[in-house]
C-alpha atoms as a PDB file:
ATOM      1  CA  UNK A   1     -26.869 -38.847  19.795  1.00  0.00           C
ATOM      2  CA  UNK A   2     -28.086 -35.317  21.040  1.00  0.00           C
ATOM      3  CA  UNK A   3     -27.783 -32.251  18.989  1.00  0.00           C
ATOM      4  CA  UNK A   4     -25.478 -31.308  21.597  1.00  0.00           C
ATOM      5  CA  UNK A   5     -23.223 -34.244  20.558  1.00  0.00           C
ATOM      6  CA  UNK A   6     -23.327 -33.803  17.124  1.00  0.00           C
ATOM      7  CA  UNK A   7     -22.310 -30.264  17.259  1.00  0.00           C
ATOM      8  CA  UNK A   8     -19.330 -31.172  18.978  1.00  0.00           C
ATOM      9  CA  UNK A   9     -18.454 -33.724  16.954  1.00  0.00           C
ATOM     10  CA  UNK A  10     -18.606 -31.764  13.561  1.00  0.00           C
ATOM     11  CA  UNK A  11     -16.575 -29.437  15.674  1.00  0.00           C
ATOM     12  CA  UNK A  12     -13.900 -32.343  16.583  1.00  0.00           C
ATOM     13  CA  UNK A  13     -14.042 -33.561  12.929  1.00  0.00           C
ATOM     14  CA  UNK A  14     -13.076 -30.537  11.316  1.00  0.00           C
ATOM     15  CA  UNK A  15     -10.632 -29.096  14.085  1.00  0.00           C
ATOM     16  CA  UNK A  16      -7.613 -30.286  11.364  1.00  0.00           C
ATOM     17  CA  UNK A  17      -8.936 -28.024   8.514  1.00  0.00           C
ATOM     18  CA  UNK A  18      -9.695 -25.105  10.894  1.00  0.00           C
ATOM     19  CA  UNK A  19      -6.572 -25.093  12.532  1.00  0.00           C
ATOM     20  CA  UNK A  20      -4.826 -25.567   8.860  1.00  0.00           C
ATOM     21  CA  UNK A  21      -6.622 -22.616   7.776  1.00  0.00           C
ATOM     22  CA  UNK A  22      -6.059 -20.297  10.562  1.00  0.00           C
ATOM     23  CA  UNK A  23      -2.336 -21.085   9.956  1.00  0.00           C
ATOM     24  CA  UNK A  24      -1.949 -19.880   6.898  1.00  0.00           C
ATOM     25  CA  UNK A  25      -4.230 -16.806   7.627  1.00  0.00           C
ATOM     26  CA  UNK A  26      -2.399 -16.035  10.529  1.00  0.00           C
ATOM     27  CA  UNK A  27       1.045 -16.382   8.124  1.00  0.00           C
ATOM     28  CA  UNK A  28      -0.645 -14.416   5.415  1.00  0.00           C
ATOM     29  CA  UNK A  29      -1.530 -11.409   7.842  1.00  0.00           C
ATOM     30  CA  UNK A  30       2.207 -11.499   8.953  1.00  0.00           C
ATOM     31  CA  UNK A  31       3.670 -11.476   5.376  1.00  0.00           C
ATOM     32  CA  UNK A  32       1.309  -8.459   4.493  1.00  0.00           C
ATOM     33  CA  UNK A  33       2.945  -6.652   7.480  1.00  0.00           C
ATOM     34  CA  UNK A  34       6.554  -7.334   6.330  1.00  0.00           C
ATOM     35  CA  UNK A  35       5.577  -6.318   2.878  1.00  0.00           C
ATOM     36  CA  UNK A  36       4.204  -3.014   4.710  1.00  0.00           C
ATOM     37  CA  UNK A  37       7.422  -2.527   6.479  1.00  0.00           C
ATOM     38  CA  UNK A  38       9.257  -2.883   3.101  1.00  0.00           C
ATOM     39  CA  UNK A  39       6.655  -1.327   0.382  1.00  0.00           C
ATOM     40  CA  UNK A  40       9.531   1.938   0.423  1.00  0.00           C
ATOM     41  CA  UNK A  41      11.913  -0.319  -1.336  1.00  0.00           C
ATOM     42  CA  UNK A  42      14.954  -1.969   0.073  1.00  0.00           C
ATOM     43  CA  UNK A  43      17.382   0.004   2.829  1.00  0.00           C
ATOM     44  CA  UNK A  44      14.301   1.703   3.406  1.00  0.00           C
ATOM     45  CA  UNK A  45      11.981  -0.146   6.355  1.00  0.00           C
ATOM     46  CA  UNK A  46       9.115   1.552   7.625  1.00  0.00           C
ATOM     47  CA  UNK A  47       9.323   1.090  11.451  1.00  0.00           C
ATOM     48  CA  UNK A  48       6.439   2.404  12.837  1.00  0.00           C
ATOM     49  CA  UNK A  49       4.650  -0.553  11.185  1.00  0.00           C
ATOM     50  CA  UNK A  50       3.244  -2.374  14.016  1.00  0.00           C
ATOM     51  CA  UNK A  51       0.623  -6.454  13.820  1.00  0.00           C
ATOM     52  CA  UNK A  52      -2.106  -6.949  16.620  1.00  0.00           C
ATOM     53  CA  UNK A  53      -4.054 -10.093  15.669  1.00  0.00           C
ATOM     54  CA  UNK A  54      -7.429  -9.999  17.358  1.00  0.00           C
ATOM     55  CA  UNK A  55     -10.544 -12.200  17.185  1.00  0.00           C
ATOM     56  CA  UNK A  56     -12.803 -10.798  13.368  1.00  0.00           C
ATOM     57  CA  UNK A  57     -15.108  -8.451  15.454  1.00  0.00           C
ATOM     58  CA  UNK A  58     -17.859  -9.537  13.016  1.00  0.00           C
ATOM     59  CA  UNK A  59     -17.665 -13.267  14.089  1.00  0.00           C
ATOM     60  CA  UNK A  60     -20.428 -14.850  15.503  1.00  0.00           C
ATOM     61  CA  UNK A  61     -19.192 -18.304  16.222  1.00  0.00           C
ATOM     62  CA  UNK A  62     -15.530 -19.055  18.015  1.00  0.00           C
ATOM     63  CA  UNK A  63     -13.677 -20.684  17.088  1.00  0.00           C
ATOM     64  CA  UNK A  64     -14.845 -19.679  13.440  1.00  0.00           C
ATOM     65  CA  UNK A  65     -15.730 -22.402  11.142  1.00  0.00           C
ATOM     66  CA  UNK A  66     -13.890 -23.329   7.891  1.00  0.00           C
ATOM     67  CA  UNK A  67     -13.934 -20.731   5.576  1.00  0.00           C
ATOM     68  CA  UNK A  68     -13.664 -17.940   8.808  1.00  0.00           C
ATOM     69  CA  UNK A  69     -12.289 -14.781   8.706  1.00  0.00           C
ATOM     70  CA  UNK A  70      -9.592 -14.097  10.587  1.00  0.00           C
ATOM     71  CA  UNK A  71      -8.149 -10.061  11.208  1.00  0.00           C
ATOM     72  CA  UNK A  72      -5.300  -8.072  12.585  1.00  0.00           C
ATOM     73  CA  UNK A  73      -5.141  -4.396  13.327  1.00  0.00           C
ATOM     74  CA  UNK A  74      -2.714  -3.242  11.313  1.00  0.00           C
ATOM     75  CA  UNK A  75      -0.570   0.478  12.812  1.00  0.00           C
ATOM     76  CA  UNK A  76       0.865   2.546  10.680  1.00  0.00           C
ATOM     77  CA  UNK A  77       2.465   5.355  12.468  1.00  0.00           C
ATOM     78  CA  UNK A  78      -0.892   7.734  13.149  1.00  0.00           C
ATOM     79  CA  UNK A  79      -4.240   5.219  12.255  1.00  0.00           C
ATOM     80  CA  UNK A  80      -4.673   1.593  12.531  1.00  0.00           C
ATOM     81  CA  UNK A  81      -6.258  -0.631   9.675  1.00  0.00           C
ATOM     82  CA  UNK A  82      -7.995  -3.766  10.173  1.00  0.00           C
ATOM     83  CA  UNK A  83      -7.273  -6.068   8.018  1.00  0.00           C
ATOM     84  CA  UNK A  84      -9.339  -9.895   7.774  1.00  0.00           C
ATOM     85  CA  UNK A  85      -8.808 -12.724   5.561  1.00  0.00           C
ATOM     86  CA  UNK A  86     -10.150 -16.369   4.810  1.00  0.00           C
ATOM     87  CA  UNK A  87      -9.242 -18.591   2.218  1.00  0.00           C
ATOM     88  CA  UNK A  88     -11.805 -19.069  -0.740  1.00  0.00           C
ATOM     89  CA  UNK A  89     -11.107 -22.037  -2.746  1.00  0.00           C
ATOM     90  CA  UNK A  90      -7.101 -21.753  -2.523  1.00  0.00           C
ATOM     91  CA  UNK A  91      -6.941 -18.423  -2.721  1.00  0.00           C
ATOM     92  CA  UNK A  92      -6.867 -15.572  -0.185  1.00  0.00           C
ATOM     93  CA  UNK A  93      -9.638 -13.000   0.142  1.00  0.00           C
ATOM     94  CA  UNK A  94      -9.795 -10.376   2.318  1.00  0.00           C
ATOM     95  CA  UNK A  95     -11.132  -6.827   2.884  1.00  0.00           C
ATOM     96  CA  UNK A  96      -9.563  -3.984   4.916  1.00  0.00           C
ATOM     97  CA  UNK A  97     -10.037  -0.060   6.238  1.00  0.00           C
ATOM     98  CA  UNK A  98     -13.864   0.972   5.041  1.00  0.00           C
ATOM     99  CA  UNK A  99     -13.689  -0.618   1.494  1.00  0.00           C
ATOM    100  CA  UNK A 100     -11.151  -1.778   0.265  1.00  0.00           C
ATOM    101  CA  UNK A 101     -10.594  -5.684  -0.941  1.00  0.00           C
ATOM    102  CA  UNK A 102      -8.233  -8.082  -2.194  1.00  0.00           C
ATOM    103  CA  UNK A 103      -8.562 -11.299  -3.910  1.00  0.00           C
ATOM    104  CA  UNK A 104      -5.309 -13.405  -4.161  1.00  0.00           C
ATOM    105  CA  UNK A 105      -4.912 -16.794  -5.899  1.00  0.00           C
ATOM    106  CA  UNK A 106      -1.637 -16.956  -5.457  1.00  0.00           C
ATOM    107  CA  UNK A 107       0.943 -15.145  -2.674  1.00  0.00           C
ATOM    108  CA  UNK A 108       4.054 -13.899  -4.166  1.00  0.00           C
ATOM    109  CA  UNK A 109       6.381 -11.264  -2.425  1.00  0.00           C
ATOM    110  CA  UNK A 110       5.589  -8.954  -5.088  1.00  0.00           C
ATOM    111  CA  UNK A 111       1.771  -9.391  -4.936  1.00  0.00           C
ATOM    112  CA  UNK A 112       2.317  -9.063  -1.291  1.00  0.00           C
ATOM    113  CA  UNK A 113       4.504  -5.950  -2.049  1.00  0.00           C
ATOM    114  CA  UNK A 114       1.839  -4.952  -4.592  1.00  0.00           C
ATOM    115  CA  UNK A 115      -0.837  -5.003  -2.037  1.00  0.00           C
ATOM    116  CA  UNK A 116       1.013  -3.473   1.065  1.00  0.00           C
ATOM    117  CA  UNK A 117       1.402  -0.468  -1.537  1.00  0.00           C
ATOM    118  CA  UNK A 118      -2.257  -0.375  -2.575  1.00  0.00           C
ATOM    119  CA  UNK A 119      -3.461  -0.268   1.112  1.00  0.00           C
ATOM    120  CA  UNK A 120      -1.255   2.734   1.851  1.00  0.00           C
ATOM    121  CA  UNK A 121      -2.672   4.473  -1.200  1.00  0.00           C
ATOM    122  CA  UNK A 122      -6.264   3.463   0.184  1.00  0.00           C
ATOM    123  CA  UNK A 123      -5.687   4.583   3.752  1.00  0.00           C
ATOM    124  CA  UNK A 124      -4.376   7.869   2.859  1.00  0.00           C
ATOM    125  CA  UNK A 125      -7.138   9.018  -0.058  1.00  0.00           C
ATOM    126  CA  UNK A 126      -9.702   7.711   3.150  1.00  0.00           C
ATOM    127  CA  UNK A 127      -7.913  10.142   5.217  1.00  0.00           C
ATOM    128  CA  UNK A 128      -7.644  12.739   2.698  1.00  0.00           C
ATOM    129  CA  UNK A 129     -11.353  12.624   1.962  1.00  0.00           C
ATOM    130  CA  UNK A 130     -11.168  11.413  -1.357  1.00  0.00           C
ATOM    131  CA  UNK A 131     -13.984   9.055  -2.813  1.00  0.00           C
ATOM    132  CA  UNK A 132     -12.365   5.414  -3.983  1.00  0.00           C
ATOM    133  CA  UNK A 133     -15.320   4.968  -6.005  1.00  0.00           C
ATOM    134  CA  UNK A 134     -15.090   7.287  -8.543  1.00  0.00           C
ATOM    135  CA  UNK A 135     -11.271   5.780  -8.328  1.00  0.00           C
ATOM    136  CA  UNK A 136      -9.979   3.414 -10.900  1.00  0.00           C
ATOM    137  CA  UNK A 137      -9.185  -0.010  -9.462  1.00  0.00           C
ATOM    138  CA  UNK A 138      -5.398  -0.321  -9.232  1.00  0.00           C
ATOM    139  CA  UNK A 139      -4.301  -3.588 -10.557  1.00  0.00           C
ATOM    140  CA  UNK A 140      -1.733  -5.310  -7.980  1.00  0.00           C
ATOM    141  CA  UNK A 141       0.697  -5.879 -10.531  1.00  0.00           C
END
């Protein structure tokens, strides 16, 4: 066998977990943007909230391997923040804007909810020029 053929057969052998994986990333991404669109509280939907999945611009390899991130630009109203995630034994890690980071074992609407909230906060002290390093971390809960 070539090392041509064996790259495409560890590619055809672990298409199932990939494609597993990129589900629930893909579902993850679009439950933090409903949480977005709700983090006001019910009655009260944002609606300039907008999702545009796009390939991780720091991959080097498509389709990514197991344990890939996959991202979405996130709108909200005047900026856009992109969001990626992978999953990391179970749970879902991610990173978004220019530092912030999230590490969730397990997806609840209120951790969701609790997140959506903590990315506005992070967004707007970027945009307000305030350092999130000499910030507290805000717990999600």
């Amino acid at each position: 066998m070539s090392d041509f053929d064996a790259l495409q057969a560890a590619i055809r052998r672990h298409a199932d977990e990939r494609q597993a994986e990129q589900r629930a990333c893909e579902a993850f991404l679009n439950a933090l943007y409903h949480a977005l669109r709700t983090s006001s509280g019910p009655g009260l939907p944002l609606n300039n909230v907008t999702l545009d999945p796009t390939p991780d611009p720091d991959s080097r390899l498509r389709p990514p391997p197991p344990g890939g991130w996959h991202a979405a630009w996130l709108r909200l109203g005047l900026c856009e923040v992109l969001v990626r995630v992978r999953r990391e034994g179970g749970a879902f890690v991610g990173e978004y804007g220019q530092s912030g980071t999230f590490h969730l074992p397990h997806v609840s609407e209120d951790d969701l909810i609790a997140l959506a909230r903590r990315l506005l906060r992070d967004v707007a002290a970027t945009y307000a020029g305030e350092d999130r390093a000499a910030r507290p971390e805000v717990p999600l809960n």
